[in-house]
C-alpha atoms as a PDB file:
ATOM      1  CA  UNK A   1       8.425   6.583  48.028  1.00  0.00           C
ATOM      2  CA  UNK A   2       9.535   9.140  45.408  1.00  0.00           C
ATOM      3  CA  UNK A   3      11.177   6.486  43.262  1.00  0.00           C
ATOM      4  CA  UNK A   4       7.761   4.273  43.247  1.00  0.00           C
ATOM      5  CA  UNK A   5       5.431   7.365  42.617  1.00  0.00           C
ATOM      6  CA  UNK A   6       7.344   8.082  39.170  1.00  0.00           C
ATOM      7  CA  UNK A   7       7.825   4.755  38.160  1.00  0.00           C
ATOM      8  CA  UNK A   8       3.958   4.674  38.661  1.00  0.00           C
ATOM      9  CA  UNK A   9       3.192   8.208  36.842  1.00  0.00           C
ATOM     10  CA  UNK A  10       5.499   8.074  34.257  1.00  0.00           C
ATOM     11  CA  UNK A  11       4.499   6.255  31.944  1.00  0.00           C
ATOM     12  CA  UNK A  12       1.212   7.426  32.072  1.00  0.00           C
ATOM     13  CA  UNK A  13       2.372  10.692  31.946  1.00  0.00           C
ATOM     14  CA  UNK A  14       3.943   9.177  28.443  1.00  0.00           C
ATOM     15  CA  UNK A  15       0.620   7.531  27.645  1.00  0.00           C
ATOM     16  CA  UNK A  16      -1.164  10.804  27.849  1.00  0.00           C
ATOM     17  CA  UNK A  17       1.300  12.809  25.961  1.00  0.00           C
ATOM     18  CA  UNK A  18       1.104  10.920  23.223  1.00  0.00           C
ATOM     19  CA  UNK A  19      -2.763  10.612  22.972  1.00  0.00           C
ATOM     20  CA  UNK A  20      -3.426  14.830  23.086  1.00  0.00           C
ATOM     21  CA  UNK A  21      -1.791  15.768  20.385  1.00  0.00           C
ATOM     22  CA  UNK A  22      -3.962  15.127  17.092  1.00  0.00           C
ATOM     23  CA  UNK A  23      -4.728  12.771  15.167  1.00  0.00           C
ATOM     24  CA  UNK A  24      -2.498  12.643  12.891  1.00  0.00           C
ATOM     25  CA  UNK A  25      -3.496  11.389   9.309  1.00  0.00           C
ATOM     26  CA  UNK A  26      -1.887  12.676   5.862  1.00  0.00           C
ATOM     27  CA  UNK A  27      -3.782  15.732   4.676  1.00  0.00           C
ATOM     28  CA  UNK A  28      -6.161  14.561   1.529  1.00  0.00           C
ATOM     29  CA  UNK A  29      -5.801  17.571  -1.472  1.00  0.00           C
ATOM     30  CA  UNK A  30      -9.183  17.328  -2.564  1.00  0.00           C
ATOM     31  CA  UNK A  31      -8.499  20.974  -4.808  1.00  0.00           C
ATOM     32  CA  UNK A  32      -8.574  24.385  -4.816  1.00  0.00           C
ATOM     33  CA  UNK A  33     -12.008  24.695  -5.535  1.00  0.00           C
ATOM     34  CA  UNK A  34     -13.976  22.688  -3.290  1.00  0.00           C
ATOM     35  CA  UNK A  35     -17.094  24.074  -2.191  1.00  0.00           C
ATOM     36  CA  UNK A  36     -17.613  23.276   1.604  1.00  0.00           C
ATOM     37  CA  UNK A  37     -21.458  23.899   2.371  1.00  0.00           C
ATOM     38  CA  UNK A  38     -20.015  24.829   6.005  1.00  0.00           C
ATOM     39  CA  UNK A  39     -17.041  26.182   8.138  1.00  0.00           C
ATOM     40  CA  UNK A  40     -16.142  25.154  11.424  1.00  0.00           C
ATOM     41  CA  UNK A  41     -18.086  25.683  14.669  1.00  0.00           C
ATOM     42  CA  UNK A  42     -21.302  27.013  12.814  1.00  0.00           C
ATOM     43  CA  UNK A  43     -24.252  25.207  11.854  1.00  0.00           C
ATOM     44  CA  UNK A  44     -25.536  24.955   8.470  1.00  0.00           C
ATOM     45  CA  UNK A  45     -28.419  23.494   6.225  1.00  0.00           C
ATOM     46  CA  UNK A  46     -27.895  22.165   2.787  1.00  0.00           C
ATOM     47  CA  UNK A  47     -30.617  21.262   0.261  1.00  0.00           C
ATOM     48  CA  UNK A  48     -30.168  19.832  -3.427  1.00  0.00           C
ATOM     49  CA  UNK A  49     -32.111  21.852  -5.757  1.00  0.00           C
ATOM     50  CA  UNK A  50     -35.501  20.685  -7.164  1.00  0.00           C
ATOM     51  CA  UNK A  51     -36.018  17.701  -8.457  1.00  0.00           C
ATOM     52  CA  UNK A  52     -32.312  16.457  -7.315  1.00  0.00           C
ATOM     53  CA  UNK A  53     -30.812  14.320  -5.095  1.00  0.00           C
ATOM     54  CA  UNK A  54     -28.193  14.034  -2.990  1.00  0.00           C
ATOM     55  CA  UNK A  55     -25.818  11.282  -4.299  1.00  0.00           C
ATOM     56  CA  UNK A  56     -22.637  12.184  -2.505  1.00  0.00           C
ATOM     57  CA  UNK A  57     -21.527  13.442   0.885  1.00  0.00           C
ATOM     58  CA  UNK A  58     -17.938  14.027   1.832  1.00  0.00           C
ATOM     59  CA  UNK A  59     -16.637  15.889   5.344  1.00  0.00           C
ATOM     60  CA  UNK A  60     -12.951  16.566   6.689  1.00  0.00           C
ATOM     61  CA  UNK A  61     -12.673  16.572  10.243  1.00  0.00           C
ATOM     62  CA  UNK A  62     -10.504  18.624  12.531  1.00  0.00           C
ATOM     63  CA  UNK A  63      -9.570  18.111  16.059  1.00  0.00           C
ATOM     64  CA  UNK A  64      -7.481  21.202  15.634  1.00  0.00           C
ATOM     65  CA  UNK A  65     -11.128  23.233  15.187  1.00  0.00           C
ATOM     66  CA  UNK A  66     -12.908  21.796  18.487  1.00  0.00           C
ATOM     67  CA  UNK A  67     -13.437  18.212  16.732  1.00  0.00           C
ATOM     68  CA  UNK A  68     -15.624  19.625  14.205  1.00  0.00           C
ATOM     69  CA  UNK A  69     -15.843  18.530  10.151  1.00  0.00           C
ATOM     70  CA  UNK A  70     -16.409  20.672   6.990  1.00  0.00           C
ATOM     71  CA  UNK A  71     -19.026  19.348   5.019  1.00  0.00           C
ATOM     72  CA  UNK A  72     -19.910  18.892   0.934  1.00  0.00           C
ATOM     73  CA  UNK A  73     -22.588  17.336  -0.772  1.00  0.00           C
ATOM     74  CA  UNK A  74     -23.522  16.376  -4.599  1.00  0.00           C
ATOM     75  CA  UNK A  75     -26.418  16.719  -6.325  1.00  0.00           C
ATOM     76  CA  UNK A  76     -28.171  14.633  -9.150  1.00  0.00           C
ATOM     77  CA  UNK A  77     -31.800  14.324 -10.856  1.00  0.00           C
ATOM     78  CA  UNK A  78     -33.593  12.150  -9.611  1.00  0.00           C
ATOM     79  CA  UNK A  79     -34.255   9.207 -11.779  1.00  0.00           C
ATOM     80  CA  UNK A  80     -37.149   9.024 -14.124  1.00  0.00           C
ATOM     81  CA  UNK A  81     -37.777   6.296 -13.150  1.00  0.00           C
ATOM     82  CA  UNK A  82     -38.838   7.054  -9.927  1.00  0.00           C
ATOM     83  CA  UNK A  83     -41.004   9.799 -11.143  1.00  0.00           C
ATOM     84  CA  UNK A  84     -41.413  13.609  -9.924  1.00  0.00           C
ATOM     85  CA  UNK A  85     -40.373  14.114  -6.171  1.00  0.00           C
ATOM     86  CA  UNK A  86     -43.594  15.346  -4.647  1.00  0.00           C
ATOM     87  CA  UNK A  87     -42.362  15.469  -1.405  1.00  0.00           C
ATOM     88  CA  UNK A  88     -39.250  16.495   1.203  1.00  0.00           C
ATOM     89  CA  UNK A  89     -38.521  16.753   4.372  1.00  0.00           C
ATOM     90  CA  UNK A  90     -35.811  16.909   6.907  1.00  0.00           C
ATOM     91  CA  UNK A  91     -33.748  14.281   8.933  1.00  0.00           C
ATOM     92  CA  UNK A  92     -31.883  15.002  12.446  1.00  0.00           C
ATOM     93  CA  UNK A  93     -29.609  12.238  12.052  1.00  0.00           C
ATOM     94  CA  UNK A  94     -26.774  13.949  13.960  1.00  0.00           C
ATOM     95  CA  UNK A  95     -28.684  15.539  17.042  1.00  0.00           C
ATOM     96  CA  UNK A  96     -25.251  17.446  18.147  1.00  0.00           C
ATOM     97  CA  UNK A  97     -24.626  15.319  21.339  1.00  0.00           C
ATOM     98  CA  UNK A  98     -27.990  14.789  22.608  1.00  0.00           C
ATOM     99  CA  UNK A  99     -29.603  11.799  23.685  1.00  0.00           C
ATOM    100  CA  UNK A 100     -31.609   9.876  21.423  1.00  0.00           C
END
């Protein structure tokens, strides 16, 4: 009985080894002076300036820090072409685990 109770939990005693560690992928160098809008575990709000955009977004995440991401965003003008912003306003895209 001992024999077929390990050959049963082994491997996925194996199986479940392997999957806690973390992900694993190659650290990106993105430079020494990146300007993260955020650290880990805290919330944050970022807004572009007036009259800009965002254009860019970028985050790094981390199981290591409770599964969490740092995040950056870039700014532009808005095109004249689109004329003056006269408005903006706020999306909860990411509601932080809650249902929709």
């Amino acid at each position: 009985m001992g024999l077929v109770l390990l050959c049963v939990f082994l491997p996925l005693v194996t199986v479940a080894w392997g999957q806690y560690g973390d992900y694993y992928y190659g650290p990106y160098n993105y430079g020494d002076n990146d300007e993260w809008v955020n650290v880990y575990r805290q919330g944050f709000n970022f807004q572009c300036p007036q009259g800009q955009v965002i254009v860019a977004v970028r985050s790094v995440f981390s199981k290591k820090e409770g599964s969490d991401r740092l995040w950056n965003y870039a700014c532009m003008p808005a095109a004249q072409s689109l004329g003056e912003p006269t408005e903006c306003w706020w999306e909860e895209i990411n509601r932080a685990g809650t249902e929709w």
